[in-house]
PDB file of N, CA and C in Angstrom:
ATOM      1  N   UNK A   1       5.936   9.160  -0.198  1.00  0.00           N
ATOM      2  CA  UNK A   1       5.401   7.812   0.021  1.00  0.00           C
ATOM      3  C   UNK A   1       6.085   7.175   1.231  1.00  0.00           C
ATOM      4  N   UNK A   2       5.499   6.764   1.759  1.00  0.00           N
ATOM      5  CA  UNK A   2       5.579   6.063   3.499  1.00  0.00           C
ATOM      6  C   UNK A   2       5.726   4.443   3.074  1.00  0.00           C
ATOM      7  N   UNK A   3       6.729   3.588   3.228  1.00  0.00           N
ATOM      8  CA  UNK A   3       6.229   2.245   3.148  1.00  0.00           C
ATOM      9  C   UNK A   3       6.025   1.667   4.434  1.00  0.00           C
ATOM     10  N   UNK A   4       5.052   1.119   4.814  1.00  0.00           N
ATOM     11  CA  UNK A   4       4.378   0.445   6.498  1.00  0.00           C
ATOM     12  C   UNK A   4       6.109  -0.805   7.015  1.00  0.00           C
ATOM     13  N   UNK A   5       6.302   0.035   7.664  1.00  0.00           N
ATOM     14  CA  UNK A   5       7.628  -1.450   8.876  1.00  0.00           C
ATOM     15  C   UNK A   5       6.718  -2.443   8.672  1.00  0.00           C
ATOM     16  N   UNK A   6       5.700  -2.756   8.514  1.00  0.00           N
ATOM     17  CA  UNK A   6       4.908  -3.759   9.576  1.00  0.00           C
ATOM     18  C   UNK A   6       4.237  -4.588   8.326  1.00  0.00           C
ATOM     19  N   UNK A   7       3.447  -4.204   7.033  1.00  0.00           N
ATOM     20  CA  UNK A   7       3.542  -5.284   5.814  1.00  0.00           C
ATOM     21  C   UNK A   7       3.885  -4.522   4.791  1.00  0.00           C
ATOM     22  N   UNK A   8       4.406  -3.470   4.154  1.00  0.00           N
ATOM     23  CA  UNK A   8       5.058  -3.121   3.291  1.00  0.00           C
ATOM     24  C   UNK A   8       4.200  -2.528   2.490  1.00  0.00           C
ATOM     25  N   UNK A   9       2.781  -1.958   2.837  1.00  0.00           N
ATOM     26  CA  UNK A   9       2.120  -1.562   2.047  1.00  0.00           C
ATOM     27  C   UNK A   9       2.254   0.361   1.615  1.00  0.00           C
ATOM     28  N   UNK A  10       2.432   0.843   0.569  1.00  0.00           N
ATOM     29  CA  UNK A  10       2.599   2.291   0.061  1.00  0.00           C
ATOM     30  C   UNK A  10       1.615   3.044   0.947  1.00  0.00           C
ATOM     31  N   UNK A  11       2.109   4.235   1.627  1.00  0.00           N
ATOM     32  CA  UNK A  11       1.324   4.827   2.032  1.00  0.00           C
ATOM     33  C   UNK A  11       1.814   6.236   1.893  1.00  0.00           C
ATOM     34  N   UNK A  12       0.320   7.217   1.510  1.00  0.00           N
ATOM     35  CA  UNK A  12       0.947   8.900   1.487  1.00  0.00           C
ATOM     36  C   UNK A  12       1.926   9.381   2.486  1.00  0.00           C
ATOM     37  N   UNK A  13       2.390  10.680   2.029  1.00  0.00           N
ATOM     38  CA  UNK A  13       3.114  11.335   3.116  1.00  0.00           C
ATOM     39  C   UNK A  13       2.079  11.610   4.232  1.00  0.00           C
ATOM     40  N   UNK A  14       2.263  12.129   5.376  1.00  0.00           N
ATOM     41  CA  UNK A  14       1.211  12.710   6.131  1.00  0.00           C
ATOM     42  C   UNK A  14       0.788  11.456   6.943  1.00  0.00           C
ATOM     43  N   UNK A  15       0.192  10.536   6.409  1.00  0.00           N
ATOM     44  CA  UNK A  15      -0.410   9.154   6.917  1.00  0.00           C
ATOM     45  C   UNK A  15       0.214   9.155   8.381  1.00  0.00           C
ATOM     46  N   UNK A  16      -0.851   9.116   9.578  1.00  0.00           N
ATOM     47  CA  UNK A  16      -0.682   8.465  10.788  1.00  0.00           C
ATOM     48  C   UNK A  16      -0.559   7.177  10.918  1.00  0.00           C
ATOM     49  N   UNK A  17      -1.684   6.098   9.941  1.00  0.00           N
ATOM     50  CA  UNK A  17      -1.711   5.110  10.531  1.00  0.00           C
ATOM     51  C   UNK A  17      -1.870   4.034   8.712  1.00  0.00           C
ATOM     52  N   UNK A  18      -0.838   3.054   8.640  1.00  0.00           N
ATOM     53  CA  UNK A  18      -0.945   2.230   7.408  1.00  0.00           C
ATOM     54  C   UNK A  18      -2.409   1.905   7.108  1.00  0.00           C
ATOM     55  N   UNK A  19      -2.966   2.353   6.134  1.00  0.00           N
ATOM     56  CA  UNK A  19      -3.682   1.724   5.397  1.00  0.00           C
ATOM     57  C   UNK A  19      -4.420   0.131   5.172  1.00  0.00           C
ATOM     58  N   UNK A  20      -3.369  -0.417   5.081  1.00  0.00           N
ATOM     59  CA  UNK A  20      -3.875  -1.925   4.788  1.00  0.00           C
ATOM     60  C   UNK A  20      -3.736  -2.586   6.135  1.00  0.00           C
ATOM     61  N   UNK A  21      -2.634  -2.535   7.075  1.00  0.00           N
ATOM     62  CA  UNK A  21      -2.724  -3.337   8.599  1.00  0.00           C
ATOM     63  C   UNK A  21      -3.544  -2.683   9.755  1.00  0.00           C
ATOM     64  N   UNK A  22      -3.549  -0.795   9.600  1.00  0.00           N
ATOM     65  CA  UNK A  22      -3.758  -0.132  10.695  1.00  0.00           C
ATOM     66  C   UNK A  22      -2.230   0.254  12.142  1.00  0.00           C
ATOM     67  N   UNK A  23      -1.338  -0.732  10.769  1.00  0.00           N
ATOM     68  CA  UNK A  23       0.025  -0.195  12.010  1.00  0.00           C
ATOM     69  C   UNK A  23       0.638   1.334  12.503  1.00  0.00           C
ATOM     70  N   UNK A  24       0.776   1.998  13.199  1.00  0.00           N
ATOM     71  CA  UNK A  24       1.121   3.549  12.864  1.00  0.00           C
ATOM     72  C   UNK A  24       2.203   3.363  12.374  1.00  0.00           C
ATOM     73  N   UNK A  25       2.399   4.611  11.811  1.00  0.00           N
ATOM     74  CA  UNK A  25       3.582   5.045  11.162  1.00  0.00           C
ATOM     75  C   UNK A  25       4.447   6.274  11.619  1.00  0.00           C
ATOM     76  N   UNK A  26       6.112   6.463  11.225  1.00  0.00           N
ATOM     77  CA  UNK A  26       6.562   6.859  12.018  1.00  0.00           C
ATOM     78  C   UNK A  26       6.820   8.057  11.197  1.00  0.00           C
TER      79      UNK A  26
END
């Protein structure tokens, strides 16, 4: 699980880009 820097939303492993803002992830 990935949590987004940018609003804190849960995101899978793997994930390029957060879910709920569209912020990338690192």
């Amino acid at each position: 699980m990935i949590i987004c820097q940018k609003c804190g939303a849960k995101n899978p492993v793997g994930t390029r880009f957060c879910g709920e803002c569209g912020n990338k992830l690192f």
